[in-house]
PDB file of N, CA and C in Angstrom:
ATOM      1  N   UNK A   1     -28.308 -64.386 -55.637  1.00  0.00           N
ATOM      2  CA  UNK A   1     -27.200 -65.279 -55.426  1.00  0.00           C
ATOM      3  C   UNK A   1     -27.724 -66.561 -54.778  1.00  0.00           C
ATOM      4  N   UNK A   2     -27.187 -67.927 -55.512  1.00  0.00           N
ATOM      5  CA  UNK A   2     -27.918 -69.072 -54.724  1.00  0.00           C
ATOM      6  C   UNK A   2     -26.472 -69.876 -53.651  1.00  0.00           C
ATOM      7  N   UNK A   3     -26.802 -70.078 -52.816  1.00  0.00           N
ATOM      8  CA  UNK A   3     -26.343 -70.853 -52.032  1.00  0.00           C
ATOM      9  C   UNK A   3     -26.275 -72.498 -52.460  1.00  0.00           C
ATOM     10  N   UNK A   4     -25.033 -72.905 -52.083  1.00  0.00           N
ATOM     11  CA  UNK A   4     -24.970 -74.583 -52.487  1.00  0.00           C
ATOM     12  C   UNK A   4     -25.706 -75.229 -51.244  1.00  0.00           C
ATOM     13  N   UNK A   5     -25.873 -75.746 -51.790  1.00  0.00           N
ATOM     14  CA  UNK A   5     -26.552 -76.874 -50.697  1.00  0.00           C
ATOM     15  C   UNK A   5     -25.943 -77.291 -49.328  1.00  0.00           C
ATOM     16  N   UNK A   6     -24.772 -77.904 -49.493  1.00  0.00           N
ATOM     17  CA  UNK A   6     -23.658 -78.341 -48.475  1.00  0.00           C
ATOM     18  C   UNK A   6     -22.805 -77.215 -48.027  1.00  0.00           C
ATOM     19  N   UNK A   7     -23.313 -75.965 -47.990  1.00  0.00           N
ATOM     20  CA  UNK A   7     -22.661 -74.694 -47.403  1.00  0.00           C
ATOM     21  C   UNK A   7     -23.072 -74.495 -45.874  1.00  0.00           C
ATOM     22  N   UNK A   8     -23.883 -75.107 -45.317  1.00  0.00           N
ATOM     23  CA  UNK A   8     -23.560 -75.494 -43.853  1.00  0.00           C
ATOM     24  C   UNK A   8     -23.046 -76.601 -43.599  1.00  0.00           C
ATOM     25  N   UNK A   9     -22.871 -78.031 -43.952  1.00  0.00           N
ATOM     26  CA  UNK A   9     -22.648 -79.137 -43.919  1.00  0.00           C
ATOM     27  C   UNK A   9     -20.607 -78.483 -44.289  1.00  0.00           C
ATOM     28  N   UNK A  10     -20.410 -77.561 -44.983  1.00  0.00           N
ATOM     29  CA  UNK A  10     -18.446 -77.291 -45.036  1.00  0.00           C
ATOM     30  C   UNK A  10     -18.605 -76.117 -44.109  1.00  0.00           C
ATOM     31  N   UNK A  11     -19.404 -75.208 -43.415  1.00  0.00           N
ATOM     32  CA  UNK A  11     -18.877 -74.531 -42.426  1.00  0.00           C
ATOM     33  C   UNK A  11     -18.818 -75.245 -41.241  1.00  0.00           C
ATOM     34  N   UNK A  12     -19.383 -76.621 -40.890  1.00  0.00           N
ATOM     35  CA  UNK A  12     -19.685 -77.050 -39.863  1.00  0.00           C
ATOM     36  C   UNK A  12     -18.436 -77.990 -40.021  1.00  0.00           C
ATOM     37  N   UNK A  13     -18.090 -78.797 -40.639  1.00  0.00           N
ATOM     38  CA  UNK A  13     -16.800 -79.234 -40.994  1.00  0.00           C
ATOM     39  C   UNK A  13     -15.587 -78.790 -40.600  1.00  0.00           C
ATOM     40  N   UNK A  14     -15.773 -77.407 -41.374  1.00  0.00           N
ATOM     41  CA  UNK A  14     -14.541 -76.417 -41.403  1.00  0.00           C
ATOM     42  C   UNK A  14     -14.185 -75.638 -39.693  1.00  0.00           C
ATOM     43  N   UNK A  15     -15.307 -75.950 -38.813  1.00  0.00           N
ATOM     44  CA  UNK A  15     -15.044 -75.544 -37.140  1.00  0.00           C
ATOM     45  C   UNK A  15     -14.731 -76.551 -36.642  1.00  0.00           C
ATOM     46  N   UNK A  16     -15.448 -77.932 -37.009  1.00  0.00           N
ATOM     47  CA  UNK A  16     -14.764 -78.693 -36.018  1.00  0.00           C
ATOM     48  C   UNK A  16     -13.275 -79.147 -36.266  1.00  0.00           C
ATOM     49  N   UNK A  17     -13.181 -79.297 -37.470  1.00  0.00           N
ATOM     50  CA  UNK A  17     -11.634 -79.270 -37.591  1.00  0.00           C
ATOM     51  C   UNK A  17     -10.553 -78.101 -37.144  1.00  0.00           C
ATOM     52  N   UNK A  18     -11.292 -77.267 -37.265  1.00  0.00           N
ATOM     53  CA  UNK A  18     -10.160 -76.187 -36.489  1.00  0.00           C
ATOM     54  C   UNK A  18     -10.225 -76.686 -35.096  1.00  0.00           C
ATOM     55  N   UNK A  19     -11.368 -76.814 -34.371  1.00  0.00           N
ATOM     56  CA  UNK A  19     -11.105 -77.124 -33.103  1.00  0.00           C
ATOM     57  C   UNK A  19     -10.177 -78.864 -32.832  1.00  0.00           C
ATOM     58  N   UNK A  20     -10.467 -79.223 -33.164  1.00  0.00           N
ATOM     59  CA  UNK A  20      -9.721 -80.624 -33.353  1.00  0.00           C
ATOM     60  C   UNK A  20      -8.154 -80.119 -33.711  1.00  0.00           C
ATOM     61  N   UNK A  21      -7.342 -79.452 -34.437  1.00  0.00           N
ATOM     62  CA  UNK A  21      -6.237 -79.242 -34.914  1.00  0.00           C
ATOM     63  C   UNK A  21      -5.820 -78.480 -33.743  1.00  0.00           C
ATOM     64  N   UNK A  22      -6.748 -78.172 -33.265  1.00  0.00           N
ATOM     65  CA  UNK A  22      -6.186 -76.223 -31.900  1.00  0.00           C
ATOM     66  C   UNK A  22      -5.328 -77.599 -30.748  1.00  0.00           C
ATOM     67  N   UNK A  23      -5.844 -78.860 -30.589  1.00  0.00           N
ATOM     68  CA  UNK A  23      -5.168 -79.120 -29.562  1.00  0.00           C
ATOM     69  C   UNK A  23      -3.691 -79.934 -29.995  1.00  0.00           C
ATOM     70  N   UNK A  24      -3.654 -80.321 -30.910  1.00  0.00           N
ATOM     71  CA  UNK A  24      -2.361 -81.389 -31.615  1.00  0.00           C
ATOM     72  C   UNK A  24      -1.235 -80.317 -30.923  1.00  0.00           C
ATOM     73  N   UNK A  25      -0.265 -80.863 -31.033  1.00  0.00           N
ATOM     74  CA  UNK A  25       0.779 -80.813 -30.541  1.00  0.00           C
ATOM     75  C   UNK A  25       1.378 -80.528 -29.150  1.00  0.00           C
ATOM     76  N   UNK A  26       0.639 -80.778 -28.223  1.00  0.00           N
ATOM     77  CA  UNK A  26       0.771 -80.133 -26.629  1.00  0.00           C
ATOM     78  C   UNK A  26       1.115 -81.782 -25.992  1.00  0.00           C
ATOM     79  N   UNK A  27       2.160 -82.053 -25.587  1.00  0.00           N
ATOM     80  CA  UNK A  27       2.754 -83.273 -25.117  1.00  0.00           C
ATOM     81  C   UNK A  27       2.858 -82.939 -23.937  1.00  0.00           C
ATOM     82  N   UNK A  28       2.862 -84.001 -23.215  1.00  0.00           N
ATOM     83  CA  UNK A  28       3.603 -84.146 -21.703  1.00  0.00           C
ATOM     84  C   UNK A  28       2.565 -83.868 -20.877  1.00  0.00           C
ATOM     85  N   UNK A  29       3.059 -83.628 -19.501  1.00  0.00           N
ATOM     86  CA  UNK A  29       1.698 -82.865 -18.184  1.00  0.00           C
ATOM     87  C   UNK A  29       1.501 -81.540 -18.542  1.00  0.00           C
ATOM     88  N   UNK A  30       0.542 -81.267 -18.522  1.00  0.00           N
ATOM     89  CA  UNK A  30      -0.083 -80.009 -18.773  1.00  0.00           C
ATOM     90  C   UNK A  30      -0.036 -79.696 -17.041  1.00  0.00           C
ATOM     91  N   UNK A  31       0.342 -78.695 -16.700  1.00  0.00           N
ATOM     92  CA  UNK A  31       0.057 -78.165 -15.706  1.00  0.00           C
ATOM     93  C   UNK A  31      -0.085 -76.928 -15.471  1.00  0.00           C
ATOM     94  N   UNK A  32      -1.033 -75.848 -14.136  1.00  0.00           N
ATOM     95  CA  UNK A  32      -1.614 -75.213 -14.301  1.00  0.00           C
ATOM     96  C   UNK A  32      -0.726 -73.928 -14.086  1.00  0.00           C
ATOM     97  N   UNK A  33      -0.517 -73.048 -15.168  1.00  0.00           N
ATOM     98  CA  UNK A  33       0.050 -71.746 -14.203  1.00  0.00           C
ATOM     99  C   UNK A  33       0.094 -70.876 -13.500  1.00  0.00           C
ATOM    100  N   UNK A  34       0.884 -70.341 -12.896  1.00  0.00           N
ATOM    101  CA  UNK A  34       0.077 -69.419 -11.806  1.00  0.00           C
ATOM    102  C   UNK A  34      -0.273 -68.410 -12.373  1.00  0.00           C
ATOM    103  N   UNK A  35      -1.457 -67.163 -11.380  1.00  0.00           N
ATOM    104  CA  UNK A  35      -2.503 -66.823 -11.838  1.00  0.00           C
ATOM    105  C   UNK A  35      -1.682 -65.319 -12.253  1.00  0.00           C
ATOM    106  N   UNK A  36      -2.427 -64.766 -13.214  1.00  0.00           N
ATOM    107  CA  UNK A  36      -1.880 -63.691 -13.792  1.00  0.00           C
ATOM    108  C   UNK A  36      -2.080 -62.319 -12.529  1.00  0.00           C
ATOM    109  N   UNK A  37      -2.537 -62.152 -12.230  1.00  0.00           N
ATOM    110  CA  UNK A  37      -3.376 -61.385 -10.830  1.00  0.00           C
ATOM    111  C   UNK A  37      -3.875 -62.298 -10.165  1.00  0.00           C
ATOM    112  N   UNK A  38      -3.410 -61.583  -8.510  1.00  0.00           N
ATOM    113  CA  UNK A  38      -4.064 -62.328  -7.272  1.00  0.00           C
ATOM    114  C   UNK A  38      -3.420 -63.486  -6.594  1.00  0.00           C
ATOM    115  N   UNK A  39      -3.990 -63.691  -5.403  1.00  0.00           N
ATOM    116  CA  UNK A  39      -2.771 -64.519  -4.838  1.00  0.00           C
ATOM    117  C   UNK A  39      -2.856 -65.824  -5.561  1.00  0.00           C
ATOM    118  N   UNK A  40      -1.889 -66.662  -5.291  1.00  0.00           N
ATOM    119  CA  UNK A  40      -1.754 -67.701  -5.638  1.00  0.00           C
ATOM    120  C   UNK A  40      -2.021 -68.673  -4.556  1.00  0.00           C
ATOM    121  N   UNK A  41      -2.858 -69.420  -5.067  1.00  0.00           N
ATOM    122  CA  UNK A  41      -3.360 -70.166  -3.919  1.00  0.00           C
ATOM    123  C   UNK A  41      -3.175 -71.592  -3.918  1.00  0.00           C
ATOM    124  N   UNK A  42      -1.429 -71.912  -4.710  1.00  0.00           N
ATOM    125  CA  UNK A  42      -1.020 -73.164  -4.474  1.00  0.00           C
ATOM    126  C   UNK A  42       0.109 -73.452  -3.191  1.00  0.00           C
ATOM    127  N   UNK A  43      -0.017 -74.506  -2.552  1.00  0.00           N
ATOM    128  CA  UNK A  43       0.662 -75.001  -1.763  1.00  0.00           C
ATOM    129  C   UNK A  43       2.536 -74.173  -1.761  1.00  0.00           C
ATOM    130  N   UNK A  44       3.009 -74.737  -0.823  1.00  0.00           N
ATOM    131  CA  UNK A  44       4.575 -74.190  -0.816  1.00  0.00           C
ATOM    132  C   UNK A  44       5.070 -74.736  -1.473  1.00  0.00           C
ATOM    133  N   UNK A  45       4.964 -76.604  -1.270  1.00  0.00           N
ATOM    134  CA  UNK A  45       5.141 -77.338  -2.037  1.00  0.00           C
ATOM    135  C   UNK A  45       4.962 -77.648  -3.751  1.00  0.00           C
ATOM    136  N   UNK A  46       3.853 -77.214  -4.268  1.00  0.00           N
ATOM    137  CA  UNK A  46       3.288 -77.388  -5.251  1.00  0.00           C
ATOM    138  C   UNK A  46       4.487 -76.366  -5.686  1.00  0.00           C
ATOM    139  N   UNK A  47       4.516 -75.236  -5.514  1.00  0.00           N
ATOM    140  CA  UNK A  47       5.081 -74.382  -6.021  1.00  0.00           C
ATOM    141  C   UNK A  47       6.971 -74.463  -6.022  1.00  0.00           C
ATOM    142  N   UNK A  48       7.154 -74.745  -5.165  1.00  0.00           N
ATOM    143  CA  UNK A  48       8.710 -75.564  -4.865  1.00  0.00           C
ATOM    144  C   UNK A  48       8.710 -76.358  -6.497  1.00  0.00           C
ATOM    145  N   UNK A  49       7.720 -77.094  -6.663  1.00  0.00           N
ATOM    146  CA  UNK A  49       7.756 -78.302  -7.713  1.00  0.00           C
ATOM    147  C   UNK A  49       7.675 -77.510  -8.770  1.00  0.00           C
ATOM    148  N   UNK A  50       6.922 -76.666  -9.156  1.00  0.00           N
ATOM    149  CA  UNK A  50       6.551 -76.041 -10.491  1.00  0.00           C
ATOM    150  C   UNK A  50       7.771 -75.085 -10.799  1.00  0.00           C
ATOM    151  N   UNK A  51       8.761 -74.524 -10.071  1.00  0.00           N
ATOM    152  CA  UNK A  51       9.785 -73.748 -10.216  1.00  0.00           C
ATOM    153  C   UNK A  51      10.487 -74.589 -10.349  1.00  0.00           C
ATOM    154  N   UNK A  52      11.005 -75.825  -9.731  1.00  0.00           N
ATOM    155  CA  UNK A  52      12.308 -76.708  -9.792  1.00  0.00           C
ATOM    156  C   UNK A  52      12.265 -77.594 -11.419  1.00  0.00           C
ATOM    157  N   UNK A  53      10.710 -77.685 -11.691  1.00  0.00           N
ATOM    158  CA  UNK A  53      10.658 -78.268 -13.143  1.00  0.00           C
ATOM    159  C   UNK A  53      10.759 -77.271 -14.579  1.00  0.00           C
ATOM    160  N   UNK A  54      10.199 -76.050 -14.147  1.00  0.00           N
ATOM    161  CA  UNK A  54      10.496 -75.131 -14.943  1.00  0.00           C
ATOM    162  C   UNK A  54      11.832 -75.118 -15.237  1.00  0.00           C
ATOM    163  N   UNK A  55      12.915 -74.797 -14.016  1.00  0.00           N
ATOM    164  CA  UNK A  55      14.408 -74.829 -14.333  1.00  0.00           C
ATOM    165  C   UNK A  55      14.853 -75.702 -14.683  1.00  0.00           C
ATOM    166  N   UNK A  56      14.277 -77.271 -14.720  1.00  0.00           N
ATOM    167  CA  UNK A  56      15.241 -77.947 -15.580  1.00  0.00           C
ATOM    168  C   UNK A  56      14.693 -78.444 -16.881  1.00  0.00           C
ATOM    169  N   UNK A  57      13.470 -77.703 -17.314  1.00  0.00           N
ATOM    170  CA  UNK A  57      13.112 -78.176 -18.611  1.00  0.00           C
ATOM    171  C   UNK A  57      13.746 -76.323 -19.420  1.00  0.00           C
ATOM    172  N   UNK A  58      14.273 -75.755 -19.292  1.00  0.00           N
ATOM    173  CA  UNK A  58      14.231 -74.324 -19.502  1.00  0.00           C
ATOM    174  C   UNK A  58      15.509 -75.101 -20.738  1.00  0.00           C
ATOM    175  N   UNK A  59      16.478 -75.592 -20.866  1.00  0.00           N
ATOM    176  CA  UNK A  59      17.589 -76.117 -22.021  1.00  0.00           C
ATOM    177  C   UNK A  59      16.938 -76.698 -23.395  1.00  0.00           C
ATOM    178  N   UNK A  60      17.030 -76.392 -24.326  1.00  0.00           N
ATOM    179  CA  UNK A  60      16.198 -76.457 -25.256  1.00  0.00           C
ATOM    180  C   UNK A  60      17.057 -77.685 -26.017  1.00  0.00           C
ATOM    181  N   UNK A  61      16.607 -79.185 -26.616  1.00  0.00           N
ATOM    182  CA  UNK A  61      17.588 -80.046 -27.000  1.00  0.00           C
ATOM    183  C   UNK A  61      17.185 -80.050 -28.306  1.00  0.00           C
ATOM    184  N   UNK A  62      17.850 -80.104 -28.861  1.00  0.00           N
ATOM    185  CA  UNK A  62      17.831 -79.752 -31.017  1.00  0.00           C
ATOM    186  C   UNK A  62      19.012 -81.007 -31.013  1.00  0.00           C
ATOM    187  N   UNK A  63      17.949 -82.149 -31.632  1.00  0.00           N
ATOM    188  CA  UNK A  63      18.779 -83.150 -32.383  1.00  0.00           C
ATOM    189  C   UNK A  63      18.649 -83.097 -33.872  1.00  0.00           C
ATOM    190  N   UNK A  64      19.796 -83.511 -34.378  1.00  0.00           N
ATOM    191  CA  UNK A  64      20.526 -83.072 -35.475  1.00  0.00           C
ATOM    192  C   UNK A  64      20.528 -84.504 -36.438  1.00  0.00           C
ATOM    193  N   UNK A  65      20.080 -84.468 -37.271  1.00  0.00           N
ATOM    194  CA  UNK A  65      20.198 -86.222 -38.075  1.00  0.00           C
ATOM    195  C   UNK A  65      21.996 -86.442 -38.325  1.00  0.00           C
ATOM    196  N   UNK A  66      22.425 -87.486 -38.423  1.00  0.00           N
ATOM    197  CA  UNK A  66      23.364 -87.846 -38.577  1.00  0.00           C
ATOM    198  C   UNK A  66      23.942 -87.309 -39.915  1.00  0.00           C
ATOM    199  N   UNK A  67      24.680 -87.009 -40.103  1.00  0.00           N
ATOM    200  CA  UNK A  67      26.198 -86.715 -41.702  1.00  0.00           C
ATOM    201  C   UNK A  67      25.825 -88.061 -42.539  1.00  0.00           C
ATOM    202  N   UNK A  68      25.854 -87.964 -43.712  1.00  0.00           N
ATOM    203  CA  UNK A  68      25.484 -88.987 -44.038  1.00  0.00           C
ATOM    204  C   UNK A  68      27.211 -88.791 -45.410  1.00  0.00           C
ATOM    205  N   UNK A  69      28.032 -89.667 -45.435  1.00  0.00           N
ATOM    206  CA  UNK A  69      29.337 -89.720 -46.134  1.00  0.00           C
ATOM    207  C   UNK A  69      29.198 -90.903 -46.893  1.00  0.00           C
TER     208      UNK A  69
END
């Protein structure tokens, strides 16, 4: 069986574009969550903030295109 020529030149292609595509769509502040196990070792404050933004981004807004008559 022969190999094409450019068969590393499209696997090498074919990763970086996956990695390039893995980050698209993540908007806004990224911020860090707390830890799955173990204490949490953010501030009172920090954490005051990360719960009070959680609750008001938690409403999900679905705009609707206009009726068109």
């Amino acid at each position: 069986m022969k190999r094409r020529p450019n068969f590393n030149a499209l696997i090498a292609a074919t990763l970086i574009t996956g990695f390039a595509l893995s980050a698209c769509g993540i908007r806004g502040d990224l911020k860090t969550p707390p830890p799955l196990w173990g204490e949490d070792s953010r501030s009172a404050g920090q954490q005051a903030k990360d719960a009070a933004d959680r609750a008001s981004k938690t409403d999900i807004e679905i705009q609707t295109p206009e009726s068109i008559e």
